[in-house]
N, C-alpha and C. Protein backbone atom coordinates (compact mmCIF):
# COMPACT_ATOMS: atom_id res chain seq x y z
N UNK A 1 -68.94 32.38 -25.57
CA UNK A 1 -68.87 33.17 -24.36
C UNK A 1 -67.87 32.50 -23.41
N UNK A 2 -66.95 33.28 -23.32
CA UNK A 2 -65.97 32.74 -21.94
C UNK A 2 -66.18 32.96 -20.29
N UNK A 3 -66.66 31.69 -19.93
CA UNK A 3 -67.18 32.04 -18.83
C UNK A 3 -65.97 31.86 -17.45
N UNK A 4 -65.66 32.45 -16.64
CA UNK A 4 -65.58 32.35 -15.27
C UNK A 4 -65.60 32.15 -14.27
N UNK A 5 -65.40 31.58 -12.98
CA UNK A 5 -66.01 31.29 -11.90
C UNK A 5 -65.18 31.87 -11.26
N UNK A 6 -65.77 32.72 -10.66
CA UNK A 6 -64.78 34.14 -9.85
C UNK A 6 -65.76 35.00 -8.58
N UNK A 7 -64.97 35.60 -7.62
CA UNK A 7 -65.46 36.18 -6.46
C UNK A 7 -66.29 37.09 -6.82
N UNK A 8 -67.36 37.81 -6.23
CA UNK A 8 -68.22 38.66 -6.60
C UNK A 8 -68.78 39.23 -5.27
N UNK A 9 -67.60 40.30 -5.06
CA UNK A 9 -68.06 41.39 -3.64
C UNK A 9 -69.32 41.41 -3.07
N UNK A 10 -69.46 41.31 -2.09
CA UNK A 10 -71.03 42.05 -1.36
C UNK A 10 -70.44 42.39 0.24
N UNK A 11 -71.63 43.00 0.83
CA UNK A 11 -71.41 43.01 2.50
C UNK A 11 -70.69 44.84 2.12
N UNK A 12 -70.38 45.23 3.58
CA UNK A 12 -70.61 46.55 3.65
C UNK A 12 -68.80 47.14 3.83
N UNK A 13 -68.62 48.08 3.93
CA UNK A 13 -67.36 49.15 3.75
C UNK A 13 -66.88 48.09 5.13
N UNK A 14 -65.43 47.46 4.94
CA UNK A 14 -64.28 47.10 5.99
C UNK A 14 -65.26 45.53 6.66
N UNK A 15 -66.48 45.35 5.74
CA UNK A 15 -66.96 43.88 6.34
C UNK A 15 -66.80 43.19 5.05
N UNK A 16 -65.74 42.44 4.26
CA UNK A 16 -66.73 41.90 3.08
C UNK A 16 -67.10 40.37 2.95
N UNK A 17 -67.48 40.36 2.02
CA UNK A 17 -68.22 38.63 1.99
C UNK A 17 -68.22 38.81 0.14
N UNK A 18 -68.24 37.59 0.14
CA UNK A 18 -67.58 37.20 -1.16
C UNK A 18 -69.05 36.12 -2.10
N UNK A 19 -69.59 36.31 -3.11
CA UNK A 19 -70.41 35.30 -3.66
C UNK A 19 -69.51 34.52 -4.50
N UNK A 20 -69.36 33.38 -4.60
CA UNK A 20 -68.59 32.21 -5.74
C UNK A 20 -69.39 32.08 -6.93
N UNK A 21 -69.07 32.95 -8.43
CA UNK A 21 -69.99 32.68 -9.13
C UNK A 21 -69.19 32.42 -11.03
N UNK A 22 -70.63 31.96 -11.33
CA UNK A 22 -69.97 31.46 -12.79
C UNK A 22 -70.64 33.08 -13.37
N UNK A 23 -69.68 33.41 -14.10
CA UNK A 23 -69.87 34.96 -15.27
C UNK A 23 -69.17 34.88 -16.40
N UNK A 24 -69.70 35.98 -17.18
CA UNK A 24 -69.14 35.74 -18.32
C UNK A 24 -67.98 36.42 -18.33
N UNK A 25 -67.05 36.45 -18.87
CA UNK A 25 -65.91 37.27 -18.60
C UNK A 25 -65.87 38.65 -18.79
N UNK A 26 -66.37 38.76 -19.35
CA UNK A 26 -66.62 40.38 -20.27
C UNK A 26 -67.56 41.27 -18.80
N UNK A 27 -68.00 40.46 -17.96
CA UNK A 27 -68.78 41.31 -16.62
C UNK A 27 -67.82 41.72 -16.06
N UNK A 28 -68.64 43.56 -15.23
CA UNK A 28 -67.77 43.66 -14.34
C UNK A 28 -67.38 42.82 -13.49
N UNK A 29 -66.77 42.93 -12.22
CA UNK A 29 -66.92 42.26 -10.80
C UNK A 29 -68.22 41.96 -10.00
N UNK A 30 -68.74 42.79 -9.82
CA UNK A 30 -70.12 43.12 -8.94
C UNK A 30 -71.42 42.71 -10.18
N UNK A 31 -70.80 42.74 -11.41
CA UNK A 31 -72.08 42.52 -12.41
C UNK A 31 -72.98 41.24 -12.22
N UNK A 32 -73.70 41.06 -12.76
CA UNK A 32 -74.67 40.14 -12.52
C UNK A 32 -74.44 38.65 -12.98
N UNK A 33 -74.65 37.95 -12.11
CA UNK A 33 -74.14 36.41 -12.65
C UNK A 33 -74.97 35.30 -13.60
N UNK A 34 -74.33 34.55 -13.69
CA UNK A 34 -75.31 33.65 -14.42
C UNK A 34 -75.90 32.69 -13.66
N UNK A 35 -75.00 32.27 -12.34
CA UNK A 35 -75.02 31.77 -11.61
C UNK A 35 -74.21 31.48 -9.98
N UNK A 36 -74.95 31.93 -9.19
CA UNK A 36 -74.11 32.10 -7.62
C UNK A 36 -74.18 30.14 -7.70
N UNK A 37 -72.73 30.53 -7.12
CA UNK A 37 -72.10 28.80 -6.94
C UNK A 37 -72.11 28.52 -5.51
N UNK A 38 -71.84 29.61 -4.25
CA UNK A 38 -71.72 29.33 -3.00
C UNK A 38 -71.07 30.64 -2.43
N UNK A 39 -70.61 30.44 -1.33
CA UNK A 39 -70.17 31.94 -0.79
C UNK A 39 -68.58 31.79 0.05
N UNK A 40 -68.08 32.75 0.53
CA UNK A 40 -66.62 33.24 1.05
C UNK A 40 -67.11 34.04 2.08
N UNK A 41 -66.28 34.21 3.39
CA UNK A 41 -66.53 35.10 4.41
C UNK A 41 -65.21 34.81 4.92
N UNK A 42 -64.46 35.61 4.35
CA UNK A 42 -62.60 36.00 5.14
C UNK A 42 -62.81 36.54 6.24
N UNK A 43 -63.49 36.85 6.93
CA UNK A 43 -63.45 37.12 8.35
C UNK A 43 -63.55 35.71 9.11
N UNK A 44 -64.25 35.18 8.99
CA UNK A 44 -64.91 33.74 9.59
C UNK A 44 -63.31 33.16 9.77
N UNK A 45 -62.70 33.02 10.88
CA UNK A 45 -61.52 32.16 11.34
C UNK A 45 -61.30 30.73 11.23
N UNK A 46 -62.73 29.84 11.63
CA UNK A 46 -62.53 28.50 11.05
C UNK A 46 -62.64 28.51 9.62
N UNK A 47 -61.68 27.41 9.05
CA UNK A 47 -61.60 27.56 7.61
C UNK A 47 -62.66 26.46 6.71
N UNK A 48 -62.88 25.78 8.07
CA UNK A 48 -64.00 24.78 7.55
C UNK A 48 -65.41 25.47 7.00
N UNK A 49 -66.16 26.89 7.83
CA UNK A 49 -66.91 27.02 8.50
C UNK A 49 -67.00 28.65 7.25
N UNK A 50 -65.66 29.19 6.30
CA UNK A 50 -66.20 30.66 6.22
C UNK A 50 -66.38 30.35 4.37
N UNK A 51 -66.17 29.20 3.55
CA UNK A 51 -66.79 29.20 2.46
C UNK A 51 -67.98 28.04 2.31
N UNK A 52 -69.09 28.03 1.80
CA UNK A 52 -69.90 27.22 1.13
C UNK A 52 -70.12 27.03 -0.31
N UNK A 53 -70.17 25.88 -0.87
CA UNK A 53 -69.82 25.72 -2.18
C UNK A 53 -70.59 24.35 -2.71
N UNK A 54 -71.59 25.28 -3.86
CA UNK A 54 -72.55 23.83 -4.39
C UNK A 54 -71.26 23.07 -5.61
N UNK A 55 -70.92 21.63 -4.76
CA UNK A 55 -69.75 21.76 -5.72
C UNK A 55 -70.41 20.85 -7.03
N UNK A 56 -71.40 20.15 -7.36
CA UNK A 56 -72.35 19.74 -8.12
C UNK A 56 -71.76 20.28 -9.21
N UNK A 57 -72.53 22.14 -8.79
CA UNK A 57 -72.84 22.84 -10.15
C UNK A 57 -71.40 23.21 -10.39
N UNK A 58 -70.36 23.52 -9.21
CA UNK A 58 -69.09 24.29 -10.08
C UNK A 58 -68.33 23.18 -10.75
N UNK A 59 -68.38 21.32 -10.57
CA UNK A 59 -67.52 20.41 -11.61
C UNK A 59 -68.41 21.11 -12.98
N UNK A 60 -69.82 21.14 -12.72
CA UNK A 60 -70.56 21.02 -13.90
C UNK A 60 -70.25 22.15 -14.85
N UNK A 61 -69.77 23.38 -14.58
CA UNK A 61 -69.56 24.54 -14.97
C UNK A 61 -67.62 24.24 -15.30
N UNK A 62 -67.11 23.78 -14.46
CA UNK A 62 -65.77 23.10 -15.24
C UNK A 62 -65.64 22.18 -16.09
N UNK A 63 -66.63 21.44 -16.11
CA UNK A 63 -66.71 20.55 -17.55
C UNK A 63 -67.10 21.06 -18.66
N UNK A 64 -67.82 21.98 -18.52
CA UNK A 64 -68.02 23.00 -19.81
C UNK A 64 -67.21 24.35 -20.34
N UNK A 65 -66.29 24.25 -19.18
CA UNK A 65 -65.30 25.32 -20.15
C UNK A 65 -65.06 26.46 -19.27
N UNK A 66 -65.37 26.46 -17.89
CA UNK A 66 -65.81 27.06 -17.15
C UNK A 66 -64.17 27.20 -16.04
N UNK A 67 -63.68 28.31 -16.63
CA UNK A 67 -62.17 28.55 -15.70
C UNK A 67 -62.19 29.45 -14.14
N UNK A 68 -61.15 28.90 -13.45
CA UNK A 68 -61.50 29.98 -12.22
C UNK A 68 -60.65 30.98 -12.31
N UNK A 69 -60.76 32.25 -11.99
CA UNK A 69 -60.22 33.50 -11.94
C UNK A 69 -59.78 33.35 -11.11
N UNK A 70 -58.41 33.47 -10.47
CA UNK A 70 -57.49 33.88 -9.70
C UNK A 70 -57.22 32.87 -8.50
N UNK A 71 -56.01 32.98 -7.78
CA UNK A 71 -55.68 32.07 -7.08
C UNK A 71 -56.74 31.71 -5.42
N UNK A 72 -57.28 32.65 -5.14
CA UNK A 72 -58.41 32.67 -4.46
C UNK A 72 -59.24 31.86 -4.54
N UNK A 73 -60.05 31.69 -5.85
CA UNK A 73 -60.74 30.77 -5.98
C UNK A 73 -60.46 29.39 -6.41
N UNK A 74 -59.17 29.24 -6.80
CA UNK A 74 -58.82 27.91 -6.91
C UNK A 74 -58.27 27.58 -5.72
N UNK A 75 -57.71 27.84 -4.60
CA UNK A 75 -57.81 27.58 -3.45
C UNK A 75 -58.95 26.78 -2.59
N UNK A 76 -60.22 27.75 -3.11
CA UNK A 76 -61.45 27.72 -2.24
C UNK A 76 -61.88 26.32 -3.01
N UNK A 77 -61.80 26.20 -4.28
CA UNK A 77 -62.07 24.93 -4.95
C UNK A 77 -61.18 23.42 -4.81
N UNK A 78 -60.12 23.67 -4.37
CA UNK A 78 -59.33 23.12 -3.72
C UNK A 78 -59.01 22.15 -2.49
N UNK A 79 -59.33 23.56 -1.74
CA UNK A 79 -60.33 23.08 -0.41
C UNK A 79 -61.61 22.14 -0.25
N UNK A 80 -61.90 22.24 -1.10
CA UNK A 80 -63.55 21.57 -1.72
C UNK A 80 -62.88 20.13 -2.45
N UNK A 81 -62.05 19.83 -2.57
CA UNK A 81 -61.65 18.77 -3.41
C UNK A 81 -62.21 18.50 -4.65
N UNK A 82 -62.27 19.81 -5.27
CA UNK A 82 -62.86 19.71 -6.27
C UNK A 82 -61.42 20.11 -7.68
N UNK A 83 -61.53 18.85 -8.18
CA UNK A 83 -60.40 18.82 -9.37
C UNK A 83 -60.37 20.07 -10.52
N UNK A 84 -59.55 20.62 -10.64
CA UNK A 84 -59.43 22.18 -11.84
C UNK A 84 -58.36 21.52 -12.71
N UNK A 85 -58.86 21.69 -14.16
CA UNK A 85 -58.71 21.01 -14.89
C UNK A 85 -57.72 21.98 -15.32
N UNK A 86 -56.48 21.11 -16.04
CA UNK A 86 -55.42 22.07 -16.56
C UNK A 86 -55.28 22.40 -17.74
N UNK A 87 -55.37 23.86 -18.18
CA UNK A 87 -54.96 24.01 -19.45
C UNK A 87 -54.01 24.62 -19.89
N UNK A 88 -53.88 24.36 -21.54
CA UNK A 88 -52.74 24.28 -22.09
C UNK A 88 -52.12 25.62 -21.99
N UNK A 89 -51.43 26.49 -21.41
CA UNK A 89 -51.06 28.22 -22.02
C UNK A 89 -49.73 27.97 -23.08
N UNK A 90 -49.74 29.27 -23.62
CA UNK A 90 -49.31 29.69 -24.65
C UNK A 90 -47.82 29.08 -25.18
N UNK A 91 -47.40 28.38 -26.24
CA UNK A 91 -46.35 28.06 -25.96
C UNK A 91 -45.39 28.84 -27.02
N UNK A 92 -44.30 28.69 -26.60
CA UNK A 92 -43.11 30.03 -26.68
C UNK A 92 -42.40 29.08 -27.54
N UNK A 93 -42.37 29.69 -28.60
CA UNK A 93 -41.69 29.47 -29.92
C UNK A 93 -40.02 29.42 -30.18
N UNK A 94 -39.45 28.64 -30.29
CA UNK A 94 -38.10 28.66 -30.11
C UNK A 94 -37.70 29.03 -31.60
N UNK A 95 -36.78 29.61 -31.29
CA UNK A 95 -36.57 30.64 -32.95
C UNK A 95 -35.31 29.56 -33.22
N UNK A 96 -35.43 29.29 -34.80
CA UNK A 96 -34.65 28.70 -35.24
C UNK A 96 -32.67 28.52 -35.83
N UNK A 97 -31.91 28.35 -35.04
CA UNK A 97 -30.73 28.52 -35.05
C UNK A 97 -29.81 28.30 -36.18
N UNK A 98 -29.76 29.02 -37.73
CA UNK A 98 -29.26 28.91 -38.68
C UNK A 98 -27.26 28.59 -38.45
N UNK A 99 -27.70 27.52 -38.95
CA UNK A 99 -25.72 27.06 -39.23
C UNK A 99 -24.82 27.69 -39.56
N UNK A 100 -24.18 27.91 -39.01
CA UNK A 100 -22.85 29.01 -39.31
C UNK A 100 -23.49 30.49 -39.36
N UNK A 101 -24.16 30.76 -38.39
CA UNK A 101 -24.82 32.57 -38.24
C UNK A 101 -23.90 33.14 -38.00
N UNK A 102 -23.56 34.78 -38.12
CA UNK A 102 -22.33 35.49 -37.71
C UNK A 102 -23.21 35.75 -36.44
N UNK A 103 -22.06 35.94 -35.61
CA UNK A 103 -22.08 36.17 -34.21
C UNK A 103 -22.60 37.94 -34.50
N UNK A 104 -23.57 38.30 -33.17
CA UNK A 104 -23.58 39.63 -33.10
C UNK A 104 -22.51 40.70 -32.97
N UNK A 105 -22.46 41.68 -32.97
CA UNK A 105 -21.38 42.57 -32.63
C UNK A 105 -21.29 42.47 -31.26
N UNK A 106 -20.02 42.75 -30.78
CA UNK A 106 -19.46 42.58 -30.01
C UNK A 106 -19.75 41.55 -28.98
N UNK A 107 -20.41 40.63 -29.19
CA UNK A 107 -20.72 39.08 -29.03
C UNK A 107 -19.14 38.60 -29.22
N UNK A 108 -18.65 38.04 -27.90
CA UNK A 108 -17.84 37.22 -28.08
C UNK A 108 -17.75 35.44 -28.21
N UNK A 109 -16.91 35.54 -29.40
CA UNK A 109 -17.41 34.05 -29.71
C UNK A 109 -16.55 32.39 -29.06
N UNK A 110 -17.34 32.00 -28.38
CA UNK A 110 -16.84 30.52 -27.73
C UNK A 110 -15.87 29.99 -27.80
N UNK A 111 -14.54 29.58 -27.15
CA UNK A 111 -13.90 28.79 -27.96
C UNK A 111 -13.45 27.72 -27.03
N UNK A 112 -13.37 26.38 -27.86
CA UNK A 112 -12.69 25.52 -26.61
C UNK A 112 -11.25 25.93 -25.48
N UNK A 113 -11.23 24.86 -24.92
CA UNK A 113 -9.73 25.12 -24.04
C UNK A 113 -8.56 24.68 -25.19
N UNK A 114 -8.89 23.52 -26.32
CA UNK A 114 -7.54 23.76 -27.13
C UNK A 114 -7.39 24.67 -27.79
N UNK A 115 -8.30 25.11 -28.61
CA UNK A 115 -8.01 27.04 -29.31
C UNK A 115 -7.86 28.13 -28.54
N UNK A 116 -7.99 28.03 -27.37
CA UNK A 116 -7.16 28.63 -25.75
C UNK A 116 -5.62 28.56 -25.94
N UNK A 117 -5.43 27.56 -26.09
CA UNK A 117 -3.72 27.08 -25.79
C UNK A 117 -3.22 27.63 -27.10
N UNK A 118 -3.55 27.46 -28.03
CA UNK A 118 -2.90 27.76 -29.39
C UNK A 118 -2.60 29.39 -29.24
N UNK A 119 -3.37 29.73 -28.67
CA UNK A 119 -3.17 31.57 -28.59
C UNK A 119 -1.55 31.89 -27.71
């Protein structure tokens, strides 16, 4: 199961408030958690003062495999001085450059400045 630690809406139409929670990925947004980690309130102006965060359980939930969804919450974890562990993404395969390949069509092909002069 790939789990999450991502925002999870509450509070009413043009007020919202935010729960910090570990899910499985496959949940909606609003779906049910496995575990509320702490909370968000973007209205709240001091920045000290508008998230709370058990940060205990969210290292404990990053030591197990436990990624944050989106730049939001790695911010808020951030803020928390709480270390997000880096992983590896996908790496891009460099295609292999056969010796003496014909150039594409109408690919013009390189030439030094002395095969310049000879022309």
């Amino acid at each position: 199961m790939a789990v999450r630690i991502r925002l999870s809406r509450t509070g009413r139409k043009n007020r919202p408030f935010y729960r910090l929670c570990a899910m499985d990925s496959r949940t909606s947004r609003d779906g049910s958690p496995i575990e509320v980690l702490g909370h968000y309130d973007p209205l709240v102006a001091d920045v000290t003062k508008n998230t709370v965060v058990v940060a205990d359980r969210v290292r404990y939930w990053l030591s197990v495999g436990a990624r944050p969804a989106g730049s939001t919450v790695e911010s808020i974890l951030r803020r928390h001085q709480i270390a997000i562990p880096v992983y590896g993404g996908k790496k891009k395969k460099k295609k292999p450059e056969a010796a003496g390949a014909a150039t594409k069509k109408g690919a013009a092909k390189k030439r030094t400045p002395a095969e310049k002069k000879k022309k």
